[in-house]
PDB file of N, CA and C in Angstrom:
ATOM      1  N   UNK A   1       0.823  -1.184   0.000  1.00  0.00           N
ATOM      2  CA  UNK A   1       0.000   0.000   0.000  1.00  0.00           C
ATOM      3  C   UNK A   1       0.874   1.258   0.000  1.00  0.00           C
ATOM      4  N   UNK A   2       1.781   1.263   0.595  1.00  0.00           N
ATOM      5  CA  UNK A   2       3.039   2.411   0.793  1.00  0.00           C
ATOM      6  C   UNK A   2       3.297   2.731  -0.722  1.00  0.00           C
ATOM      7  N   UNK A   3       3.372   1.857  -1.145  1.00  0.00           N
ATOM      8  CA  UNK A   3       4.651   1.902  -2.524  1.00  0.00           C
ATOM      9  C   UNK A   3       2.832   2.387  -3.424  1.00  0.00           C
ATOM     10  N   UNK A   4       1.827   2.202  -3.262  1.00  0.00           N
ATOM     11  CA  UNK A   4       0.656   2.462  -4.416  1.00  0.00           C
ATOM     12  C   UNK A   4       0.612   4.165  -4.136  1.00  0.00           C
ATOM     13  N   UNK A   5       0.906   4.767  -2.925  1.00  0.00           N
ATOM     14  CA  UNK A   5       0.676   6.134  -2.193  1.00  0.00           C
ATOM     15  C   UNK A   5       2.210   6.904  -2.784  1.00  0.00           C
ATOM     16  N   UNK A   6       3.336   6.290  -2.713  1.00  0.00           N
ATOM     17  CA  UNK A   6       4.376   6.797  -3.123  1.00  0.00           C
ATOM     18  C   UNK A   6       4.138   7.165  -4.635  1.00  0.00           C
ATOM     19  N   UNK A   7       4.250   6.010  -5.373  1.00  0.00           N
ATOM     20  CA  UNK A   7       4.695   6.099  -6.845  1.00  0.00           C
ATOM     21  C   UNK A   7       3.267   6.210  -7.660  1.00  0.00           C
ATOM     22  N   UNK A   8       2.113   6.582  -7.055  1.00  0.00           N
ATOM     23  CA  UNK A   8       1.131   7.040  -8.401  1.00  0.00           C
ATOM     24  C   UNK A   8      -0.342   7.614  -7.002  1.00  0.00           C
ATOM     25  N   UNK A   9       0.323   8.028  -6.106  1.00  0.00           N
ATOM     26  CA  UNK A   9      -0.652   9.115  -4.912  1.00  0.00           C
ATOM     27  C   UNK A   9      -1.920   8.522  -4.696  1.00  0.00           C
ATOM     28  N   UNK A  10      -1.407   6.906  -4.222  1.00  0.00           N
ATOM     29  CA  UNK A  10      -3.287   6.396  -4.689  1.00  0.00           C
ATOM     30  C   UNK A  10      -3.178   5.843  -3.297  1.00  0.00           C
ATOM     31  N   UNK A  11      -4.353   6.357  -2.442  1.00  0.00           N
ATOM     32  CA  UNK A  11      -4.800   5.499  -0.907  1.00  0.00           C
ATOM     33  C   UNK A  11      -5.750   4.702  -1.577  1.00  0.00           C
ATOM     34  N   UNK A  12      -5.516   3.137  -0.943  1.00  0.00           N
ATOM     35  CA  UNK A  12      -6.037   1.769  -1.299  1.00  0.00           C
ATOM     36  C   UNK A  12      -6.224   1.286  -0.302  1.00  0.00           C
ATOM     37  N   UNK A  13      -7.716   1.402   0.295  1.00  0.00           N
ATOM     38  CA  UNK A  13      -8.501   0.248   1.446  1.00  0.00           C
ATOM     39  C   UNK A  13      -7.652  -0.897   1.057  1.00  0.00           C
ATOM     40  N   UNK A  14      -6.567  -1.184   2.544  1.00  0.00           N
ATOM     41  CA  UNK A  14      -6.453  -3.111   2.521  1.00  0.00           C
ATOM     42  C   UNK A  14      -7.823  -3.705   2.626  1.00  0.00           C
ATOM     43  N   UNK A  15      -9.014  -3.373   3.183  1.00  0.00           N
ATOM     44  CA  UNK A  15      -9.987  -4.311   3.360  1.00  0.00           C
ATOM     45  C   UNK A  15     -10.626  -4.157   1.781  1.00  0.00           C
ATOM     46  N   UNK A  16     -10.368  -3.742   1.120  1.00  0.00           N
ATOM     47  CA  UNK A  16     -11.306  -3.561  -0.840  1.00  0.00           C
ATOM     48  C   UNK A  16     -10.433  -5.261  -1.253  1.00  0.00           C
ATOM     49  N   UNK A  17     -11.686  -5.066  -2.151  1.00  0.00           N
ATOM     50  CA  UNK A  17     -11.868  -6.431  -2.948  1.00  0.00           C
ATOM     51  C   UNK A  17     -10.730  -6.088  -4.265  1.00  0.00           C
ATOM     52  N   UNK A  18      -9.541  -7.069  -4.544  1.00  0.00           N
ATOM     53  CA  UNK A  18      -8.742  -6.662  -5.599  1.00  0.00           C
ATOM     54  C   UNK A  18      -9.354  -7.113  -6.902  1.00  0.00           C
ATOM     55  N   UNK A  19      -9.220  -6.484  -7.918  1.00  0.00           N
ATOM     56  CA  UNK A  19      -9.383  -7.280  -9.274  1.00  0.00           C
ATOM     57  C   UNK A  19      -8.269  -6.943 -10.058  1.00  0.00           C
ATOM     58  N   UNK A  20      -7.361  -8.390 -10.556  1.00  0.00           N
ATOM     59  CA  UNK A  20      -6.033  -7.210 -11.041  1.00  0.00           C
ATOM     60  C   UNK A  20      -6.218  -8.346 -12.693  1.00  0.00           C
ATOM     61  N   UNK A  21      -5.823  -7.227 -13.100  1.00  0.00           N
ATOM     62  CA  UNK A  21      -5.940  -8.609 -14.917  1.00  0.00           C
ATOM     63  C   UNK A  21      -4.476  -7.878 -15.725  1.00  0.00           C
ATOM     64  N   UNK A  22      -3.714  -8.901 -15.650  1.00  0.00           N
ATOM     65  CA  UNK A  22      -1.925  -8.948 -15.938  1.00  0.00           C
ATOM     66  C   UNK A  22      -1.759  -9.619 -16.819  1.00  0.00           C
ATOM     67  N   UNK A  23      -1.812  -8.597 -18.688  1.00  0.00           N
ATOM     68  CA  UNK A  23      -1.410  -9.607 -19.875  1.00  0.00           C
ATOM     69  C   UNK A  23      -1.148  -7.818 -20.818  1.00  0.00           C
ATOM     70  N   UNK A  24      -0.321  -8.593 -21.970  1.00  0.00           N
ATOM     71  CA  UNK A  24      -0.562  -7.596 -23.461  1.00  0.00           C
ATOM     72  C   UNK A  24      -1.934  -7.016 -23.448  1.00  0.00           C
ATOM     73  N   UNK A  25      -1.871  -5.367 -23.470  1.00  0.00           N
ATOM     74  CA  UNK A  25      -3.225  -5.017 -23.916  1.00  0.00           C
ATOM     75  C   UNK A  25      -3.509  -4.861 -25.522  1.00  0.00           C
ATOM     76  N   UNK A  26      -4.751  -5.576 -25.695  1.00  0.00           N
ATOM     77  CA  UNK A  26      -4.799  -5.663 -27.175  1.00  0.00           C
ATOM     78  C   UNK A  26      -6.693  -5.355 -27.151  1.00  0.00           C
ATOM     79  N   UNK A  27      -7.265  -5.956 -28.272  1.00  0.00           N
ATOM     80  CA  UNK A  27      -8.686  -5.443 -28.010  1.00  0.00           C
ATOM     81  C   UNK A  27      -9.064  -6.918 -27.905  1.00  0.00           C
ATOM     82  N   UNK A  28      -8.984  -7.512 -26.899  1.00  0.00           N
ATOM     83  CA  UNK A  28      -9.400  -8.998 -26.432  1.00  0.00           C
ATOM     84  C   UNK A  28     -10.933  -8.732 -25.625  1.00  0.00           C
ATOM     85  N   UNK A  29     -11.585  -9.563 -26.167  1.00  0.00           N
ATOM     86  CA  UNK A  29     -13.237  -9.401 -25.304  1.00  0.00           C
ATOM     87  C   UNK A  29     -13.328  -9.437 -23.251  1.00  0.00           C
ATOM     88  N   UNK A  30     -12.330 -10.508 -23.377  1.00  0.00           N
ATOM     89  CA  UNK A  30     -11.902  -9.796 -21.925  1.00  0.00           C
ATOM     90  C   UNK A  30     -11.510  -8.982 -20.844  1.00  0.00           C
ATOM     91  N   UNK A  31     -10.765  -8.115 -21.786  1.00  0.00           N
ATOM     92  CA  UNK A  31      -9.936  -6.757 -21.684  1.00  0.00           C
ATOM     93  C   UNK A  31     -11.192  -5.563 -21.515  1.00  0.00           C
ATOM     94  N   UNK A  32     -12.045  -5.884 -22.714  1.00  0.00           N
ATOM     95  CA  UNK A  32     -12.989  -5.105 -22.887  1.00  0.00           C
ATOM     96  C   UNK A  32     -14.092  -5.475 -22.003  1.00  0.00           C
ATOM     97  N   UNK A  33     -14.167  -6.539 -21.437  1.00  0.00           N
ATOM     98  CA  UNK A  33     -15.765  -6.650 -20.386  1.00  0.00           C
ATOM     99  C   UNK A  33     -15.206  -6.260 -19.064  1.00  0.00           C
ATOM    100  N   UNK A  34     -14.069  -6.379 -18.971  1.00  0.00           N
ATOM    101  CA  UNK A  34     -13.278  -6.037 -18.035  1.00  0.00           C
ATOM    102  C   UNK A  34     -13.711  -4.539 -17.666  1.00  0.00           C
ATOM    103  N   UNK A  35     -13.259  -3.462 -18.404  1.00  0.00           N
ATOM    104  CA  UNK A  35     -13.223  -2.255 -18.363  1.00  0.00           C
ATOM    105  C   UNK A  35     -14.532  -1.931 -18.193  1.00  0.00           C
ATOM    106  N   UNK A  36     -15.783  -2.716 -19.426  1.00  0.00           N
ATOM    107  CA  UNK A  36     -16.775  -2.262 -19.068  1.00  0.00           C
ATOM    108  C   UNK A  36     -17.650  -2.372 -17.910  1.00  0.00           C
ATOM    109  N   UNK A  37     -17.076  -3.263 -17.264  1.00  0.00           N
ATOM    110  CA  UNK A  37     -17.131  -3.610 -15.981  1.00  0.00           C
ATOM    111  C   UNK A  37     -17.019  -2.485 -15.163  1.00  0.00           C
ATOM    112  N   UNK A  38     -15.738  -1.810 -15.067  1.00  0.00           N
ATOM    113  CA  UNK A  38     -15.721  -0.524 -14.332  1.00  0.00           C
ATOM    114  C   UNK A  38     -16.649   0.246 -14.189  1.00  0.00           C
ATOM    115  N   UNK A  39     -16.666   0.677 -15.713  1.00  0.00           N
ATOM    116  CA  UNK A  39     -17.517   1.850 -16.044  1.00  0.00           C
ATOM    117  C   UNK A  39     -19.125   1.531 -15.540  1.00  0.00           C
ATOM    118  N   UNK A  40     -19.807   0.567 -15.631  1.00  0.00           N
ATOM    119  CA  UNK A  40     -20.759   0.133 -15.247  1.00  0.00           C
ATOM    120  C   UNK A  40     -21.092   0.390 -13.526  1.00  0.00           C
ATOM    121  N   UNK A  41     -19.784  -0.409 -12.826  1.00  0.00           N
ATOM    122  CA  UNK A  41     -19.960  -0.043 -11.094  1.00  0.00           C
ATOM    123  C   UNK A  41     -19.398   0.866 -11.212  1.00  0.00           C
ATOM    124  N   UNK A  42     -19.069   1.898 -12.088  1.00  0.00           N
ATOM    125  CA  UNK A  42     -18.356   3.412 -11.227  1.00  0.00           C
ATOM    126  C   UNK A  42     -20.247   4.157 -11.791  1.00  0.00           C
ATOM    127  N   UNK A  43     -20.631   3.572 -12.450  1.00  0.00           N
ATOM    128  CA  UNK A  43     -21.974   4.737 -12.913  1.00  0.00           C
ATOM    129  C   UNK A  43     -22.906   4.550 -11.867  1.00  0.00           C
ATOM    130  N   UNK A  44     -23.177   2.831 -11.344  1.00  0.00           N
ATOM    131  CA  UNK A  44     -23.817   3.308 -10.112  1.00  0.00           C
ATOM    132  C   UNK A  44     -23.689   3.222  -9.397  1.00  0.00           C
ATOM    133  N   UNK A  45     -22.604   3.325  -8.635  1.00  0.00           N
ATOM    134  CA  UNK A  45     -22.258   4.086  -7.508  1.00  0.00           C
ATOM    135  C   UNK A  45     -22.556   5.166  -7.670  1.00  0.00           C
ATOM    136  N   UNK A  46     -22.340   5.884  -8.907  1.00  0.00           N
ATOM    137  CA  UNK A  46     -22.710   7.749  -8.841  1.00  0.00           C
ATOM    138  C   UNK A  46     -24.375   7.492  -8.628  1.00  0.00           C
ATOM    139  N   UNK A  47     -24.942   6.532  -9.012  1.00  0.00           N
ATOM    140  CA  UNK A  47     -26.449   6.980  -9.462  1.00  0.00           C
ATOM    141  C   UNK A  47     -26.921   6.574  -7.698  1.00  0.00           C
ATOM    142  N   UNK A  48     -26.570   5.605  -6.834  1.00  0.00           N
ATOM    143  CA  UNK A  48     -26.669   5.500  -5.188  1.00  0.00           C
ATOM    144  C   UNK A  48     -25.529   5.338  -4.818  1.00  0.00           C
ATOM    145  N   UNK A  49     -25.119   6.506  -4.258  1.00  0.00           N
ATOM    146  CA  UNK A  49     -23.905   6.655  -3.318  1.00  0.00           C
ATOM    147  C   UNK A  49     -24.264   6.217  -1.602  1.00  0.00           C
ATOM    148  N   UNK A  50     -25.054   6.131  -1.686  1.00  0.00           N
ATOM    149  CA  UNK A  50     -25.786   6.077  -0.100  1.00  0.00           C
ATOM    150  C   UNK A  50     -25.562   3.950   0.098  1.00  0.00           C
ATOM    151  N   UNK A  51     -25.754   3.685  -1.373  1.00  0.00           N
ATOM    152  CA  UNK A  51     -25.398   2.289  -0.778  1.00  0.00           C
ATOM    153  C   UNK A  51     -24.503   1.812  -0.379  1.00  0.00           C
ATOM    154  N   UNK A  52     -24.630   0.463   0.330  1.00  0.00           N
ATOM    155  CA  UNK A  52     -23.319  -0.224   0.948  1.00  0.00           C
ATOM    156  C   UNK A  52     -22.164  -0.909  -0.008  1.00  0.00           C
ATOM    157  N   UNK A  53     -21.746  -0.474  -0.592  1.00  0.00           N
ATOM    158  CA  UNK A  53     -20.830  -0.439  -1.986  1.00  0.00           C
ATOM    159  C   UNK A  53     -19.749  -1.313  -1.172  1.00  0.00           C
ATOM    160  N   UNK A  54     -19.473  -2.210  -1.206  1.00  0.00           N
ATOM    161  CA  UNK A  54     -17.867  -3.511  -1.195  1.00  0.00           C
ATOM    162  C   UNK A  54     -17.030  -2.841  -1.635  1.00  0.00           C
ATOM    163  N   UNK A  55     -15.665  -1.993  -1.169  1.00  0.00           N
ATOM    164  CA  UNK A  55     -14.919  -0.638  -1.800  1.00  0.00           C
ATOM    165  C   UNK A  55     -13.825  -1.995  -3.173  1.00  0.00           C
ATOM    166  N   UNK A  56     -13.439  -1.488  -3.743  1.00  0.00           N
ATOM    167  CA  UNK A  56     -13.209  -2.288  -5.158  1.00  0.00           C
ATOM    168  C   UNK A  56     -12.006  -1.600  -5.616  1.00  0.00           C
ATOM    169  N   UNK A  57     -10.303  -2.507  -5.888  1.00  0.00           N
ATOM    170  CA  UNK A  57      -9.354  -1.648  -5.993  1.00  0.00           C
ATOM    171  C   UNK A  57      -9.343  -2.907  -7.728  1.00  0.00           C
ATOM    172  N   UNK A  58      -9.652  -2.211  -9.060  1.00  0.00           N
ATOM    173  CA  UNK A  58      -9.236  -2.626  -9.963  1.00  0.00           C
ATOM    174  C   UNK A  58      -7.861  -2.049 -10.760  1.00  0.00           C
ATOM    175  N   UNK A  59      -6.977  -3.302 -11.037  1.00  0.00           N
ATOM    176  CA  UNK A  59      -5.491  -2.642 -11.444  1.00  0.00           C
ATOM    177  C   UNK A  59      -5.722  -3.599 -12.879  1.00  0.00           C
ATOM    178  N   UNK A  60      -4.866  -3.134 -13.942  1.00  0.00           N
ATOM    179  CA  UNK A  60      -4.183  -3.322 -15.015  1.00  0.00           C
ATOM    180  C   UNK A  60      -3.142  -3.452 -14.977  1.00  0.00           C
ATOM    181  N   UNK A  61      -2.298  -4.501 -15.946  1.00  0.00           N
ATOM    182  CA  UNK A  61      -0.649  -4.225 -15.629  1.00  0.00           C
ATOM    183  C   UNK A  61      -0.931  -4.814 -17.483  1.00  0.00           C
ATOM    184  N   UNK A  62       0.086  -3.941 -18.553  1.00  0.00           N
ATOM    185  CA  UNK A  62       0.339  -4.788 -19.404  1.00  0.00           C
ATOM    186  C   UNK A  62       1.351  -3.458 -20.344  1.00  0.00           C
ATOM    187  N   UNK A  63       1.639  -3.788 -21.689  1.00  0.00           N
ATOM    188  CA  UNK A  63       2.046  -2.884 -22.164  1.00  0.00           C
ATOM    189  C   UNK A  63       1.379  -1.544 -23.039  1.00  0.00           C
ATOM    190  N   UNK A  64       2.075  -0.891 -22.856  1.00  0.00           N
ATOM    191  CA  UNK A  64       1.513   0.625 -22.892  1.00  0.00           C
ATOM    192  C   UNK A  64       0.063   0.875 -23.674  1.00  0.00           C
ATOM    193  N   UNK A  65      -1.059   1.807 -22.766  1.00  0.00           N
ATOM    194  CA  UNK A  65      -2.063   2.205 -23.278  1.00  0.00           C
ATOM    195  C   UNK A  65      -2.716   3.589 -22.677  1.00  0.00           C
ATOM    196  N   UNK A  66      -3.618   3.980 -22.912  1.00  0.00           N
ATOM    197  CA  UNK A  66      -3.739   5.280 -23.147  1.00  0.00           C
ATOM    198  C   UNK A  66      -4.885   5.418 -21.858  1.00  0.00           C
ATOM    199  N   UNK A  67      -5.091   4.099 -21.527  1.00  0.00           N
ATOM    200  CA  UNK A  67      -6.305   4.375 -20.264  1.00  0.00           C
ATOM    201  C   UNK A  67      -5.838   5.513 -18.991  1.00  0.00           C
ATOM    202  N   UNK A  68      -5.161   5.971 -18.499  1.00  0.00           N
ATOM    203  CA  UNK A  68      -4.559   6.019 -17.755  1.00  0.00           C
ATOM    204  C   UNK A  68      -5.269   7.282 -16.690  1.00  0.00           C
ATOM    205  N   UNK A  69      -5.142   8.640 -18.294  1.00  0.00           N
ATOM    206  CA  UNK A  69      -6.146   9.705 -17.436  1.00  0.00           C
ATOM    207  C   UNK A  69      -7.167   9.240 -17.134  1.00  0.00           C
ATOM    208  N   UNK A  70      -8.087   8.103 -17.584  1.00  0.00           N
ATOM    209  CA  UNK A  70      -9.530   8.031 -17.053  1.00  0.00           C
ATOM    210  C   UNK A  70      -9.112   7.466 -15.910  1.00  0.00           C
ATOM    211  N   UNK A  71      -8.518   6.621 -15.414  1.00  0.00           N
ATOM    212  CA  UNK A  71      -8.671   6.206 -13.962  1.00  0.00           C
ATOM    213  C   UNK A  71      -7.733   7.295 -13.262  1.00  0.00           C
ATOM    214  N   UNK A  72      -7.218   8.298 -13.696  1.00  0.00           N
ATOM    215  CA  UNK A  72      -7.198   9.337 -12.359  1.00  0.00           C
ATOM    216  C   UNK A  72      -8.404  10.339 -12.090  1.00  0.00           C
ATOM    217  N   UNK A  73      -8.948  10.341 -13.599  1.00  0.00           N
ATOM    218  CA  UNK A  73     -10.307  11.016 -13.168  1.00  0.00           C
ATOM    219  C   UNK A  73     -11.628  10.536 -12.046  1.00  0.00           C
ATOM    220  N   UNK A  74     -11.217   8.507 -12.720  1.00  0.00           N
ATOM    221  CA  UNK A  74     -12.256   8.152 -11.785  1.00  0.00           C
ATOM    222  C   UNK A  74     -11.932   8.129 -10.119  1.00  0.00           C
ATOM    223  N   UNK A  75     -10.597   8.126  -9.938  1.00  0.00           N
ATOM    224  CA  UNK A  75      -9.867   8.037  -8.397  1.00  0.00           C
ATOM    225  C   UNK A  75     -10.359   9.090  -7.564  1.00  0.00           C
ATOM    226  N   UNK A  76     -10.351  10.385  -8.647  1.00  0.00           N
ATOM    227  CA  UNK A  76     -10.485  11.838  -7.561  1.00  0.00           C
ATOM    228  C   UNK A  76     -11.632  12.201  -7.976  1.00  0.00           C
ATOM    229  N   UNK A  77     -12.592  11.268  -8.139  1.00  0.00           N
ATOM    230  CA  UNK A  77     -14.520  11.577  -8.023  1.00  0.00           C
ATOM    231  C   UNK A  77     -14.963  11.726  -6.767  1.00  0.00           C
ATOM    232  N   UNK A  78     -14.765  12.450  -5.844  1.00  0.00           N
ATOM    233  CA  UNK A  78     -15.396  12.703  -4.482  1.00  0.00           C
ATOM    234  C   UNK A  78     -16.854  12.076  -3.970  1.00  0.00           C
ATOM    235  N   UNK A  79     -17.583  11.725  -4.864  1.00  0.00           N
ATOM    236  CA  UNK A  79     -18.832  11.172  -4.797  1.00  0.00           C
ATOM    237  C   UNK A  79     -18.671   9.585  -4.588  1.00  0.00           C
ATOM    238  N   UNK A  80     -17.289   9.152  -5.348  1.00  0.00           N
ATOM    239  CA  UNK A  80     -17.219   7.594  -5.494  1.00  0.00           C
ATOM    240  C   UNK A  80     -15.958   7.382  -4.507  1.00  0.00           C
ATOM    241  N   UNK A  81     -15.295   8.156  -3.824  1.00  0.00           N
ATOM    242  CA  UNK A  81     -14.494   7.854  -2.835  1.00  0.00           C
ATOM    243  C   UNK A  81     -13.531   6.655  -3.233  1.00  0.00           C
ATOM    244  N   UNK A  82     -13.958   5.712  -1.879  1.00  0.00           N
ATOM    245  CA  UNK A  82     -12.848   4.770  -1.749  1.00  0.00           C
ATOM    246  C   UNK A  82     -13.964   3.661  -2.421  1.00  0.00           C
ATOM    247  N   UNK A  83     -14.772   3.691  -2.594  1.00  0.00           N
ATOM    248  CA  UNK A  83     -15.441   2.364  -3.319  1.00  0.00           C
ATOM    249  C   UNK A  83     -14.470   2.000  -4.604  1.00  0.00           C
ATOM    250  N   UNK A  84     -14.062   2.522  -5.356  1.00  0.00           N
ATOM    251  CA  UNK A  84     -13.716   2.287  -6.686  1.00  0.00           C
ATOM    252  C   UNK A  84     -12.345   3.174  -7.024  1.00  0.00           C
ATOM    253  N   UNK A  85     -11.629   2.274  -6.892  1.00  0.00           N
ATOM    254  CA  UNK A  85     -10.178   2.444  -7.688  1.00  0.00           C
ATOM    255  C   UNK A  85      -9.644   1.749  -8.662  1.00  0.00           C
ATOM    256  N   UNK A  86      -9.199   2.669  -9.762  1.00  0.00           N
ATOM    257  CA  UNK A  86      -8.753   2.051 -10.928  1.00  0.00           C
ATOM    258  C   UNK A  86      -6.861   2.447 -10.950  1.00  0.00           C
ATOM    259  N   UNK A  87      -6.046   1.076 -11.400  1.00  0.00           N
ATOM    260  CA  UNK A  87      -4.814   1.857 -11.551  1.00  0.00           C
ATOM    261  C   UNK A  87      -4.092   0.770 -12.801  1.00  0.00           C
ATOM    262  N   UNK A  88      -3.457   1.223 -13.767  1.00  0.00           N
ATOM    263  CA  UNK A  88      -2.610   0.963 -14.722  1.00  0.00           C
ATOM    264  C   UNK A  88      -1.038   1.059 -14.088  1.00  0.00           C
ATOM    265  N   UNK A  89      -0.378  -0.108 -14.317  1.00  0.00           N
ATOM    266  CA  UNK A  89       0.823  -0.426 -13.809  1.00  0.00           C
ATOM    267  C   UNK A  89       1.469  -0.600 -15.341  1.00  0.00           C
ATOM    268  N   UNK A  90       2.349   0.484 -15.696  1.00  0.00           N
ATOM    269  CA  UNK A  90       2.644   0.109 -17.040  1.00  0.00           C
ATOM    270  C   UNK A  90       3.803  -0.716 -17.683  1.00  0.00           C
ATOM    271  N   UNK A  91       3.940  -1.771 -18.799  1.00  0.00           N
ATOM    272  CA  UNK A  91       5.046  -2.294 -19.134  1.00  0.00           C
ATOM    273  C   UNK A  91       4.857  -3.435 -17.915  1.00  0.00           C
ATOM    274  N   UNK A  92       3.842  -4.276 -18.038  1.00  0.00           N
ATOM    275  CA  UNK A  92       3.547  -5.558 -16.939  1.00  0.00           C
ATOM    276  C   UNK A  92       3.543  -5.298 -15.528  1.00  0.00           C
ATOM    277  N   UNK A  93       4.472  -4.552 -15.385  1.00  0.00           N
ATOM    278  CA  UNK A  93       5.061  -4.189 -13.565  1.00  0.00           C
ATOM    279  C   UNK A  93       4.542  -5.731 -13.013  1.00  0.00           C
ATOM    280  N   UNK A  94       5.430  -6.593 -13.342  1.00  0.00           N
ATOM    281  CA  UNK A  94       5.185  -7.811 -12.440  1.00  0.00           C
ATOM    282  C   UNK A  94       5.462  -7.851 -11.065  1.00  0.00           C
ATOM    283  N   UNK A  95       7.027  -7.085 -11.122  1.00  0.00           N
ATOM    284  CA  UNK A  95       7.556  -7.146  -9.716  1.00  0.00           C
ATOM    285  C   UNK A  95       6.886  -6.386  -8.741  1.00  0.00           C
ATOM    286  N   UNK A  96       6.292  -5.066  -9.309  1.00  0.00           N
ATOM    287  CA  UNK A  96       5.510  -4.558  -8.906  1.00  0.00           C
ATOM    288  C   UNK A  96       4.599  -5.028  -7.760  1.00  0.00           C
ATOM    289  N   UNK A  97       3.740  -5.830  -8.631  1.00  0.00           N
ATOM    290  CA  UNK A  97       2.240  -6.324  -8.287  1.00  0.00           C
ATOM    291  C   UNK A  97       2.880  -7.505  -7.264  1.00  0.00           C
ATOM    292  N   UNK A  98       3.985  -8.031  -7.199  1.00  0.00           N
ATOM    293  CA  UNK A  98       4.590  -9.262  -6.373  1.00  0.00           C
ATOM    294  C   UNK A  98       5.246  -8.298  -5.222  1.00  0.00           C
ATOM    295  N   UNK A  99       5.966  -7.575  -5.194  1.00  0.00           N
ATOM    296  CA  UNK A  99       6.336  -6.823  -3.974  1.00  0.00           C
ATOM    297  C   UNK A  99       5.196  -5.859  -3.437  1.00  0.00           C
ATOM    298  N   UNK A 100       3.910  -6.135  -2.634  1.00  0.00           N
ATOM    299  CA  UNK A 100       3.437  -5.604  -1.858  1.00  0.00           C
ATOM    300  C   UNK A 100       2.666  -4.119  -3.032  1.00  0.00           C
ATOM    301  N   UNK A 101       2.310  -4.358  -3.894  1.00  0.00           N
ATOM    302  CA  UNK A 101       1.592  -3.145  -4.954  1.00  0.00           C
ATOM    303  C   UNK A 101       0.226  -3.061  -4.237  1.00  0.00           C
TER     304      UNK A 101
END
């Protein structure tokens, strides 16, 4: 958690549910239900914020893509707090995600 606050300013509930998906980004249907996945629980959470939302830390690791501003936009949504974090680890960051990410 130290090293997610150091190197990309992101506070990450240890108690949130991880979802991490670690491959080549390409336009694979997985990649893509994946994401739409996000976008789906980040919309309603905006639409009931009052619910009991399971806080949700989703990461990416693969080689280079362009997602990157949207999940700082979605990080610093004040409405969606700590429910929903998105983070891109770029160029695989294996060691990364294995030393305590």
């Amino acid at each position: 958690m130290e090293r997610a606050k150091r190197e990309a300013n992101a506070i990450i509930n240890p108690e949130a549910l991880f979802d991490l998906q670690v491959k080549r980004i390409h336009e694979y249907k997985r990649q893509l239900l994946n994401i739409l996945y996000v976008i789906v629980r980040y919309n309603r959470i905006r639409e009931n914020p009052e619910q009991d939302w399971t806080p949700c830390v989703v990461m990416f690791a693969g080689k280079a893509a362009s997602a990157y501003k949207m999940a700082k936009k979605i990080n610093a949504d004040p409405l969606i707090g700590d429910r929903l974090k998105v983070g891109f680890i770029p160029n695989y960051g294996m060691s990364a995600l294995r030393n305590r990410w």
